[in-house]
N, C-alpha and C. Protein backbone atom coordinates (compact mmCIF):
# COMPACT_ATOMS: atom_id res chain seq x y z
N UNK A 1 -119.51 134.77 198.79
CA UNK A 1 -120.31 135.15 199.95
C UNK A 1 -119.51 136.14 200.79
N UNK A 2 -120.45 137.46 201.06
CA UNK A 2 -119.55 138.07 202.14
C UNK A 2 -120.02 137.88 203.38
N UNK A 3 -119.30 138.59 204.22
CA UNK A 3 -119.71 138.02 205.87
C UNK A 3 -119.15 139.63 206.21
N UNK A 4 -120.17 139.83 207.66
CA UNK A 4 -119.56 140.68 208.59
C UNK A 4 -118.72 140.45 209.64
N UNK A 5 -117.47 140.85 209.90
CA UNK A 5 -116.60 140.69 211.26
C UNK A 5 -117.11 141.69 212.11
N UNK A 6 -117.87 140.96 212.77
CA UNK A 6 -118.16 142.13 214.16
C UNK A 6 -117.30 142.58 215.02
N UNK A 7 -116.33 142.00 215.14
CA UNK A 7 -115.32 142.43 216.63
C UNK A 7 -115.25 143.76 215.38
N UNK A 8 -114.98 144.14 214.40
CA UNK A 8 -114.43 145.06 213.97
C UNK A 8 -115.12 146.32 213.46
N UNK A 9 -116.49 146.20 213.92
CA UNK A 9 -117.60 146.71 213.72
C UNK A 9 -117.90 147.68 214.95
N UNK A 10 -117.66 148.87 215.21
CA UNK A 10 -118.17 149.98 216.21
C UNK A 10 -119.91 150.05 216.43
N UNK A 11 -119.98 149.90 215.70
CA UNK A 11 -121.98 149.08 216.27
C UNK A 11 -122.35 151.12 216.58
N UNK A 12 -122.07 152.13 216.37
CA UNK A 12 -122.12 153.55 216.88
C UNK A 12 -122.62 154.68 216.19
N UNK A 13 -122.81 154.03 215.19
CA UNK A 13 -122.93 155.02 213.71
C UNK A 13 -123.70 154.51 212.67
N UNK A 14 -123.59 155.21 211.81
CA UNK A 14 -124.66 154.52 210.00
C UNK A 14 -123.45 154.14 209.93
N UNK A 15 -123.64 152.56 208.75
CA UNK A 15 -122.69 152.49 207.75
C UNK A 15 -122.39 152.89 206.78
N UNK A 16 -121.36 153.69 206.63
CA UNK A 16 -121.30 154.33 205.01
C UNK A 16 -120.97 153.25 204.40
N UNK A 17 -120.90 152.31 204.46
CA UNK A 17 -120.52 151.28 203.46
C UNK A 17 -122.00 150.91 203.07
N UNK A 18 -123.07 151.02 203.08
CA UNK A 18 -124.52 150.76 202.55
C UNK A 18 -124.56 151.18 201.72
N UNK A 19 -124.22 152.70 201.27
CA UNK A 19 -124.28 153.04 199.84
C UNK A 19 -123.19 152.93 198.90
N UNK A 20 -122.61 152.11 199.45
CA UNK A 20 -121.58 152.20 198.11
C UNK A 20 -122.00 150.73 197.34
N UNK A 21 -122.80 149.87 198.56
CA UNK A 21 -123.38 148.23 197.59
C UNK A 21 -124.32 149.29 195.89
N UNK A 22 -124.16 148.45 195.38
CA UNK A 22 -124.76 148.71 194.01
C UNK A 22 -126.10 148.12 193.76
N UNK A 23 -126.50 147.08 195.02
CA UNK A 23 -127.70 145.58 194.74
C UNK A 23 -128.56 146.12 195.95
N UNK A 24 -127.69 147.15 196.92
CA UNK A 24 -128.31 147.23 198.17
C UNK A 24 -128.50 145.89 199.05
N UNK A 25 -127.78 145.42 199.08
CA UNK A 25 -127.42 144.46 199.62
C UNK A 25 -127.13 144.24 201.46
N UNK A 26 -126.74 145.86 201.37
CA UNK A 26 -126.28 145.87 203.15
C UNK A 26 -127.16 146.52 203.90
N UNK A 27 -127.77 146.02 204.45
CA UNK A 27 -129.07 146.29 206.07
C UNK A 27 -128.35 146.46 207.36
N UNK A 28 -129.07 148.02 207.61
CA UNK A 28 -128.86 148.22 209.00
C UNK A 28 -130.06 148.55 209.45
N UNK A 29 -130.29 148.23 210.93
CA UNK A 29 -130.99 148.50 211.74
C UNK A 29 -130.62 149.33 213.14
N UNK A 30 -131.24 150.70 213.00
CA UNK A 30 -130.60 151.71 213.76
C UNK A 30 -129.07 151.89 213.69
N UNK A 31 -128.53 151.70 214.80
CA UNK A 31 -126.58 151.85 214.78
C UNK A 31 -126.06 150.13 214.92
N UNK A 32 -127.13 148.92 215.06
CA UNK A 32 -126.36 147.76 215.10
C UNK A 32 -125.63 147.62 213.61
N UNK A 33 -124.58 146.80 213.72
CA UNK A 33 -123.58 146.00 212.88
C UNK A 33 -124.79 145.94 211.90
N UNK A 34 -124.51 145.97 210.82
CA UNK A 34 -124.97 145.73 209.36
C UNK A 34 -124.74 144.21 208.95
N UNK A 35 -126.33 143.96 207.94
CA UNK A 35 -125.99 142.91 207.14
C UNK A 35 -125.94 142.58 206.11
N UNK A 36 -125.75 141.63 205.77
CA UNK A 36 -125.80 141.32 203.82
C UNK A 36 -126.13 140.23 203.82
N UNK A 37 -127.32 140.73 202.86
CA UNK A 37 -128.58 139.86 202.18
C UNK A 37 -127.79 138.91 201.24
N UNK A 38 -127.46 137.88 201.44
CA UNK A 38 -126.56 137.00 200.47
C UNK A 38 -127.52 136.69 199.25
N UNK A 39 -128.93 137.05 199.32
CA UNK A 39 -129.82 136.58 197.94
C UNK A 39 -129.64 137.63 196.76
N UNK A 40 -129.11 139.08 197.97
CA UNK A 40 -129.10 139.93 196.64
C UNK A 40 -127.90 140.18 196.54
N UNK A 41 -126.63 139.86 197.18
CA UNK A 41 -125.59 140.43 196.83
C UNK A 41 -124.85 139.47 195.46
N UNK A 42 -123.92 140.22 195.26
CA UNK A 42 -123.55 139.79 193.46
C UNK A 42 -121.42 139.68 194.08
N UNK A 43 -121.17 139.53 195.28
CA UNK A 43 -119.72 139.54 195.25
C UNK A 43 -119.32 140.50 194.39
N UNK A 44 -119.82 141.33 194.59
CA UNK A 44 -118.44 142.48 193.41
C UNK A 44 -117.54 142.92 194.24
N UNK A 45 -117.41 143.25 195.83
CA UNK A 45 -116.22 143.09 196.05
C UNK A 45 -116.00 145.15 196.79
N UNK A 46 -116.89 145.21 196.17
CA UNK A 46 -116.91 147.10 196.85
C UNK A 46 -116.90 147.33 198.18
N UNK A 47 -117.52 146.46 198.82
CA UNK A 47 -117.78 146.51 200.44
C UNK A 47 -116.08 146.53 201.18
N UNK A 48 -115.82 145.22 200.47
CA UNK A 48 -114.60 144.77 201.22
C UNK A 48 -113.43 146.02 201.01
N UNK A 49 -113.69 146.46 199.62
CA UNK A 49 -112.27 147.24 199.36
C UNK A 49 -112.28 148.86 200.51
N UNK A 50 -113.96 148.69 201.05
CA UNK A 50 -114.12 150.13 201.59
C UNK A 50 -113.95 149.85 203.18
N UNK A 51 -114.36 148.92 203.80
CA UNK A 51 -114.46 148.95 205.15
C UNK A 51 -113.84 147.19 205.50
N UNK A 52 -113.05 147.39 206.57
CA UNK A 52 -112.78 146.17 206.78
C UNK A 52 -113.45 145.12 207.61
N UNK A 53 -114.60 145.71 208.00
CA UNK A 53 -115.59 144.73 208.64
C UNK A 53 -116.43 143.46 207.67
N UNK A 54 -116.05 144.48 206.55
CA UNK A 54 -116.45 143.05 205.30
C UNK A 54 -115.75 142.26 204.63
N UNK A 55 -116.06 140.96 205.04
CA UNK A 55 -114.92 139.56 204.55
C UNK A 55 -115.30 138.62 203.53
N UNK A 56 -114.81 138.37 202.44
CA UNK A 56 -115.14 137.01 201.82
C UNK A 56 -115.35 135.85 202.82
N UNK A 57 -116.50 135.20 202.75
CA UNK A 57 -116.86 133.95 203.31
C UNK A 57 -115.62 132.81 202.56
């Protein structure tokens, strides 16, 4: 399971980390903090290696 760390999240911008999910997995709405759909994500682990707002649960 991944999780978002918000303190570490600028909430200001797109996430470029949305396109690098492969399942599309990460939702944003306007410039808030992004999420992940835990039904579609597959843990592969791309998110985390790109931005550090994404954590293994």
């Amino acid at each position: 399971m991944i999780k978002i760390d918000k303190k570490y999240c600028p909430e200001n911008h797109l996430c470029p980390t949305k396109r690098i999910c492969p399942v599309g997995a990460i939702k944003q709405v306007a410039f808030e903090a992004p999420t992940v759909d835990q039904a579609k994500c597959t843990d592969c682990g791309k998110c985390i290696r790109t931005c550090r707002v994404f954590k293994k649960a």
